[in-house]
Protein backbone atom coordinates (compact mmCIF):
# COMPACT_ATOMS: atom_id res chain seq x y z
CA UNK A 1 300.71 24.83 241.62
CA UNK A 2 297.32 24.19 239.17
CA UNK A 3 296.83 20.99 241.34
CA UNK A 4 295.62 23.32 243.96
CA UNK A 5 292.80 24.67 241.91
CA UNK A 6 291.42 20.72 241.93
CA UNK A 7 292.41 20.21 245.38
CA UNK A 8 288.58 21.47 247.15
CA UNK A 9 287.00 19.32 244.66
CA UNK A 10 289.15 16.44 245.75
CA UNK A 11 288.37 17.27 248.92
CA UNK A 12 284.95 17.77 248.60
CA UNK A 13 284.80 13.96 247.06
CA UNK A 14 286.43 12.51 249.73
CA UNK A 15 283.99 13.72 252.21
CA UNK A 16 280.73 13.32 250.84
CA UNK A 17 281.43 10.31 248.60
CA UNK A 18 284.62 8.14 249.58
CA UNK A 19 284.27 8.93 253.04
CA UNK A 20 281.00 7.48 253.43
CA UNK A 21 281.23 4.68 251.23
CA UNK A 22 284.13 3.48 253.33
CA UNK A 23 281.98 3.86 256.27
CA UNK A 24 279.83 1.64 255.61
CA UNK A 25 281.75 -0.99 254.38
CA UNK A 26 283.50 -0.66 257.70
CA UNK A 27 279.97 -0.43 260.47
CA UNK A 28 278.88 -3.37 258.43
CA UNK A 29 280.41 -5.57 260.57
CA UNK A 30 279.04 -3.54 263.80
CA UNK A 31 275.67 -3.57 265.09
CA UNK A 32 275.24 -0.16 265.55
CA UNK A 33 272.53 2.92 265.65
CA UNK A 34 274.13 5.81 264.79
CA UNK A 35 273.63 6.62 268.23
CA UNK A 36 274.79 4.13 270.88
CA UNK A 37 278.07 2.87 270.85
CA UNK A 38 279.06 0.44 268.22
CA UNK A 39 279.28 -3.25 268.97
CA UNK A 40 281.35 -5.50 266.91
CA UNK A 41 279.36 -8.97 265.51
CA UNK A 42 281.39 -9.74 262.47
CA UNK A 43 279.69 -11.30 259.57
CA UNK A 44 276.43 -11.56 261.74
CA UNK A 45 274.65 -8.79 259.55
CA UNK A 46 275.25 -11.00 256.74
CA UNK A 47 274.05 -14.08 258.21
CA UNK A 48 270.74 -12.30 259.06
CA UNK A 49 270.62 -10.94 255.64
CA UNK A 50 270.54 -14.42 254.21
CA UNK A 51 268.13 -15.49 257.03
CA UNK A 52 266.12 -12.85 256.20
CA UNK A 53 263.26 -13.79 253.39
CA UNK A 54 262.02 -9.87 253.39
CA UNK A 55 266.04 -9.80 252.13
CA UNK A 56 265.68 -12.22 250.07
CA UNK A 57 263.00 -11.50 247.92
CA UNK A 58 264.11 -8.31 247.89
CA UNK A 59 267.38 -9.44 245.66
CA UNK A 60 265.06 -11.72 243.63
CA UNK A 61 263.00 -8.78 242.81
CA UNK A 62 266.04 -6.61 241.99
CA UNK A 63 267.59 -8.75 239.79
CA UNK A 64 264.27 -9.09 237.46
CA UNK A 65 264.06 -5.45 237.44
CA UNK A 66 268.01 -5.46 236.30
CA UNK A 67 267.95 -7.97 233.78
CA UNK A 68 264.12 -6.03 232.22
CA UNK A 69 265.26 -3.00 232.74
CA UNK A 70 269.03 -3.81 230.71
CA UNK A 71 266.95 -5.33 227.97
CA UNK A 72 264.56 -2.13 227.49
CA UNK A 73 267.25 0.32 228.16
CA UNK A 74 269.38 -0.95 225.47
CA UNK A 75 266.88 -2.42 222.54
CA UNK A 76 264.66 -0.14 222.17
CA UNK A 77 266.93 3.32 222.03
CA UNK A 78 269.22 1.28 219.82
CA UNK A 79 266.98 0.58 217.24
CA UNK A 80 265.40 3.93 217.45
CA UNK A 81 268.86 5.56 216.95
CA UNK A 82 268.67 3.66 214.15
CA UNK A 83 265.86 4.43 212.74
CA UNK A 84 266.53 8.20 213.40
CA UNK A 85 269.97 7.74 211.63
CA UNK A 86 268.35 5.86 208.34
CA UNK A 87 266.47 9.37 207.56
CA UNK A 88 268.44 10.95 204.72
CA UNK A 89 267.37 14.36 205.53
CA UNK A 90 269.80 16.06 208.38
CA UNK A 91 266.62 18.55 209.06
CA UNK A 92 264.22 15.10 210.32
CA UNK A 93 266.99 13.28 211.88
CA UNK A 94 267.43 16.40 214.01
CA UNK A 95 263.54 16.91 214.83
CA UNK A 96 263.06 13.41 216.15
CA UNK A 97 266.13 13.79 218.41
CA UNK A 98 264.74 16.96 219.90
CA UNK A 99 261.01 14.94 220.15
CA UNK A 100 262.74 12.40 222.00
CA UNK A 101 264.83 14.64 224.32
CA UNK A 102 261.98 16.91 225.51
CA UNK A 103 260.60 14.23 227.90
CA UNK A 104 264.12 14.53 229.50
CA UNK A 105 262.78 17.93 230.94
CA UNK A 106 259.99 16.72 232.80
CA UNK A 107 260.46 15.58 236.36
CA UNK A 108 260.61 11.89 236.75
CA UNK A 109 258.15 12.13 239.58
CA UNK A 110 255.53 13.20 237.49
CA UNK A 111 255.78 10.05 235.22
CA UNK A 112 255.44 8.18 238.30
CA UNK A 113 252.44 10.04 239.29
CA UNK A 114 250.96 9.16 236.18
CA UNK A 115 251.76 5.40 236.35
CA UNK A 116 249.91 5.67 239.61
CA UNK A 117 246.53 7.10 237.84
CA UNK A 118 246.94 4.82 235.10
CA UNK A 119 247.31 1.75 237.34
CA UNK A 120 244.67 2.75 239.80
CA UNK A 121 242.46 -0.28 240.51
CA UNK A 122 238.92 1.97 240.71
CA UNK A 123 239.42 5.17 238.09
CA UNK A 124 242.18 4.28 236.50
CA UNK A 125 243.47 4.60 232.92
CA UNK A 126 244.15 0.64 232.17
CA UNK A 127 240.68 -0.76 234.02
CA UNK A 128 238.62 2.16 232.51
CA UNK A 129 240.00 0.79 229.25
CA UNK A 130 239.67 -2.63 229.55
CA UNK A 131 236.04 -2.02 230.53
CA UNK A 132 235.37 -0.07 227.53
CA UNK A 133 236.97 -2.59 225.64
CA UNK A 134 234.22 -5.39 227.07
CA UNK A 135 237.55 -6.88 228.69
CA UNK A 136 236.08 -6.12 232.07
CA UNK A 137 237.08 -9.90 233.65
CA UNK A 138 240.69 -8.81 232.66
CA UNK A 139 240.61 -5.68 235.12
CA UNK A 140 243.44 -5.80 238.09
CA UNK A 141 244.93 -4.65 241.06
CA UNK A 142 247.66 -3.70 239.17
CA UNK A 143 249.93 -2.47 242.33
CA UNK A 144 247.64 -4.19 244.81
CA UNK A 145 248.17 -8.00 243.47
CA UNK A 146 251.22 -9.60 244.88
CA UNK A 147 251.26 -11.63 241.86
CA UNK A 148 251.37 -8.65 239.10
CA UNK A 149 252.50 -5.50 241.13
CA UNK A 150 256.69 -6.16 239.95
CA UNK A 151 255.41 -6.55 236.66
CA UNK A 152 252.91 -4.05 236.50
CA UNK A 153 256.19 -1.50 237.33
CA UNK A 154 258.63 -3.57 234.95
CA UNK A 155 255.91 -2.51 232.56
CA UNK A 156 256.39 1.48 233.03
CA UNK A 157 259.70 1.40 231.12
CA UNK A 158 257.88 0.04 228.18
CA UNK A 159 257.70 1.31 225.33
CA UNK A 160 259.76 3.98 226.42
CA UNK A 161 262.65 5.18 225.01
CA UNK A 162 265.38 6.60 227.17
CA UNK A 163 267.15 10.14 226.35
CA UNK A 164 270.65 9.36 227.62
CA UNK A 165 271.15 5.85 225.70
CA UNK A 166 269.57 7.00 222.41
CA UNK A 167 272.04 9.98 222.15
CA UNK A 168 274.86 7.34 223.02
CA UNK A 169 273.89 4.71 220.62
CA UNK A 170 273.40 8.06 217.98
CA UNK A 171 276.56 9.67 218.82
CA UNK A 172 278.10 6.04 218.08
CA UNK A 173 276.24 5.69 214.71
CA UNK A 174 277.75 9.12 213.05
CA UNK A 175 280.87 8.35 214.13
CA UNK A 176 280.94 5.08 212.08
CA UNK A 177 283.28 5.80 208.92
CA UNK A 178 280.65 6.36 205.94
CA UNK A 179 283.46 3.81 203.59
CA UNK A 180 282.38 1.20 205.81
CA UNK A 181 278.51 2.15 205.09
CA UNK A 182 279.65 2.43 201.11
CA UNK A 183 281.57 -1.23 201.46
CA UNK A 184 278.91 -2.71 203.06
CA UNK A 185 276.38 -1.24 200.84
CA UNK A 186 278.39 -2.36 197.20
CA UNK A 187 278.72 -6.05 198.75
CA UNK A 188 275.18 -6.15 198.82
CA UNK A 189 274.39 -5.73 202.02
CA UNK A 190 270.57 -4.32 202.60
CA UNK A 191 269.85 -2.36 205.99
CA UNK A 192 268.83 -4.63 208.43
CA UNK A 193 272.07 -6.97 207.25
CA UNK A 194 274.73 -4.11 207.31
CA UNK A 195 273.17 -3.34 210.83
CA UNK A 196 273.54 -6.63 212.42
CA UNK A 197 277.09 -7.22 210.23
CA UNK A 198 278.82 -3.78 210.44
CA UNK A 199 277.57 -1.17 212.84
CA UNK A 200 276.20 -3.69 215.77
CA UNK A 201 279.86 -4.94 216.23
CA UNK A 202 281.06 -1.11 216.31
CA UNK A 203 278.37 -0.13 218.63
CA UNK A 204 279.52 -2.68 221.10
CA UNK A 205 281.59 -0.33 223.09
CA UNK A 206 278.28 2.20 222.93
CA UNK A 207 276.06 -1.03 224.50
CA UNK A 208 278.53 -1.76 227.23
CA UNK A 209 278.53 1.90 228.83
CA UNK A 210 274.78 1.69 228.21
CA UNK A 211 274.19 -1.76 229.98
CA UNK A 212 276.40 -0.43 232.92
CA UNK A 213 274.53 2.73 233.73
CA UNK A 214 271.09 0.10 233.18
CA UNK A 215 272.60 -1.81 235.76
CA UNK A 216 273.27 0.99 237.96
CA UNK A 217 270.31 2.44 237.85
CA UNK A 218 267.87 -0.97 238.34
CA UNK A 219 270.27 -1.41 241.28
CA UNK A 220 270.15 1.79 242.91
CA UNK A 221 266.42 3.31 242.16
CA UNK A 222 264.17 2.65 244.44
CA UNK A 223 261.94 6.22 244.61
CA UNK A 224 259.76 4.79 242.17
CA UNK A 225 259.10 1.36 244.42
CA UNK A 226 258.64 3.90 247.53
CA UNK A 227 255.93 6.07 245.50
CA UNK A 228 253.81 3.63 243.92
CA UNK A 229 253.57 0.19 246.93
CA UNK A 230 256.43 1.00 249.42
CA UNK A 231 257.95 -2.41 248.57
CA UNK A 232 253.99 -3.71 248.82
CA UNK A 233 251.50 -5.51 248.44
CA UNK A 234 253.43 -7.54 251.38
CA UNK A 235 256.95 -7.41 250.53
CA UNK A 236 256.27 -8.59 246.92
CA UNK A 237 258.02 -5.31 245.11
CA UNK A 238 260.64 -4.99 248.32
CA UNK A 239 264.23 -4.20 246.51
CA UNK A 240 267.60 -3.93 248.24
CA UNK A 241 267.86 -0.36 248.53
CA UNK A 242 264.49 0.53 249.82
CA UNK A 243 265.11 -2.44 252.56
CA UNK A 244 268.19 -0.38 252.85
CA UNK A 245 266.66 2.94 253.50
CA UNK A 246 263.95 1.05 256.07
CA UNK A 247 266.34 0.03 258.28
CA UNK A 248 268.35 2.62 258.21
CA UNK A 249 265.89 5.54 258.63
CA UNK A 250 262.53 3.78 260.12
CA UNK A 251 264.77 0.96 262.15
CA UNK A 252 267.54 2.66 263.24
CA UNK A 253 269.65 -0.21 262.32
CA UNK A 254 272.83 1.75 260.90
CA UNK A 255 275.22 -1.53 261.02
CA UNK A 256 272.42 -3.74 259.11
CA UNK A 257 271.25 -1.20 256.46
CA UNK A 258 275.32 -0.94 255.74
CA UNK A 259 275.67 -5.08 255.24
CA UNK A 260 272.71 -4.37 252.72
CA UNK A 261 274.64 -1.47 251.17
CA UNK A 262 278.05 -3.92 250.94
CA UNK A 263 276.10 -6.01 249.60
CA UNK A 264 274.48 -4.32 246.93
CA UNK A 265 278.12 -2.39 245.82
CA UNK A 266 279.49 -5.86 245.26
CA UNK A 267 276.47 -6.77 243.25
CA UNK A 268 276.73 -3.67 241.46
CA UNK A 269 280.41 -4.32 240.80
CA UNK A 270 280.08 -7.68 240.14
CA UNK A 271 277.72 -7.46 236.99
CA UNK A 272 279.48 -4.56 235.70
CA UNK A 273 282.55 -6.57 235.65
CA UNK A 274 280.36 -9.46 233.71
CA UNK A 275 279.05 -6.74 231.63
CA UNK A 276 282.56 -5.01 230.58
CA UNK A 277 284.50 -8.45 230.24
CA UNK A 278 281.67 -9.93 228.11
CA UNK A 279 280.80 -7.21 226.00
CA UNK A 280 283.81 -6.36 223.56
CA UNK A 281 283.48 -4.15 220.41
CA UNK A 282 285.29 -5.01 217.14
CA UNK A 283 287.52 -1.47 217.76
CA UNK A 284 288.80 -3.93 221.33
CA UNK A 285 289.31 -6.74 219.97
CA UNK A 286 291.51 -4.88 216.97
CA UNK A 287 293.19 -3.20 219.59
């Protein structure tokens, strides 16, 4: 009888989230417009897709954002949460975890927004910098140079330090067992050694979740791509979802846009299954 009180949520997940999913794993093998009736070209979608250089590049480009935006997501809150959890005062370690929470609140968007004005080639933040700087010859297109315009948004997740994995990697530092702190500590052990020794191994478990929600997101984001070039200058920042969402709502090519999606699940699933195999704490490896 309480099963039926979860029964419209399962309901409710079926339609709007297993339903569709299944979907398009299945009209990726049609050619189809969401219109029209659906006709059947089996793995011809995929064959285009790796005939298709706009495709292509577009996978290149995704999986430089993945592996950048893995390697920022997880350094750089990690050590923070470290820092924050050296502080012997309770009262500071909680200050700096409310400093770094508050840019949670504002609207992703916005940041974005920003980027833009800081990147913009003729009033822009960087240029108007570098010119003040007498660095003038160094001034860019930053999102207008097919050479720079990945890196120049690779760069917007730098130096930043993400809300979500810094309260993970903190959550995982307090609940370390202070007598493995003390051991460490009477065997001599100074604080960058009983990091790398003792808690790094622990936090394992802490850095897989972390990596897998990196790789989701790298994967799956592509608002900030649509907002700052629209997969531009040329197709140099094009990524697999906003391909995706081009053919699928500017094209009208349902079946095609869903071999992208396929695609991009098994990617998805593929390096999380890397990630989770790979990536073992001491607590799995005990158990």
């Amino acid at each position: 009888m309480h099963y039926l009180y979860v029964l419209p949520t399962f309901i409710l997940l079926i339609i709007f989230m297993y339903y569709p999913s299944f979907s398009a794993i299945f009209h990726s093998f049609f050619i189809c417009d969401g219109a029209t009736q659906a006709k059947f070209t089996g793995m011809g979608n995929f064959v285009r897709m790796w005939q298709d250089p706009v495709i292509r590049q577009a996978f290149v480009n995704v999986l430089k954002l993945t592996a950048w935006g893995v390697l920022v997501t997880t350094s750089a809150p990690l050590f923070t949460a470290r820092l924050i959890f050296a502080l012997r005062s309770r009262r500071a370690q909680f200050i700096f975890r409310v400093l770094f929470v508050i840019p949670a609140v504002v609207p992703q968007v916005v940041t974005w927004f920003v980027w833009a004005f800081i990147y913009d080639p003729l009033s822009g933040l960087a240029n108007q910098t570098l010119q003040l700087l007498g660095l003038g010859a160094l001034q860019q297109a930053w999102l207008g140079d097919p050479k720079i315009a990945l890196y120049a948004l690779m760069f917007m997740q730098f130096p930043y330090v993400f809300t979500l994995p810094l309260l993970i990697f903190t959550a995982g530092l307090q609940g370390i067992s202070p007598e493995l702190i003390d051991a460490a500590s009477i065997d001599g052990a100074g604080g960058i050694s009983r990091f790398f020794r003792v808690e790094l191994p622990l936090l394992l478990g802490q850095v897989r979740l972390v990596v897998v929600l990196a790789i989701l997101d790298a994967i799956q984001n592509f608002a900030y791509v649509l907002i700052l070039t629209n997969g531009g200058p040329g197709n140099a920042t094009m990524v697999p979802a906003l391909a995706l969402y081009r053919n699928a709502f500017s094209y009208n090519k349902m079946g095609y846009a869903s071999a992208i999606g396929t695609v991009i699940f098994l990617l998805v699933i593929g390096l999380s299954y890397i990630n989770l195999r790979s990536v073992r704490s001491e607590l799995d490896y005990e158990a």
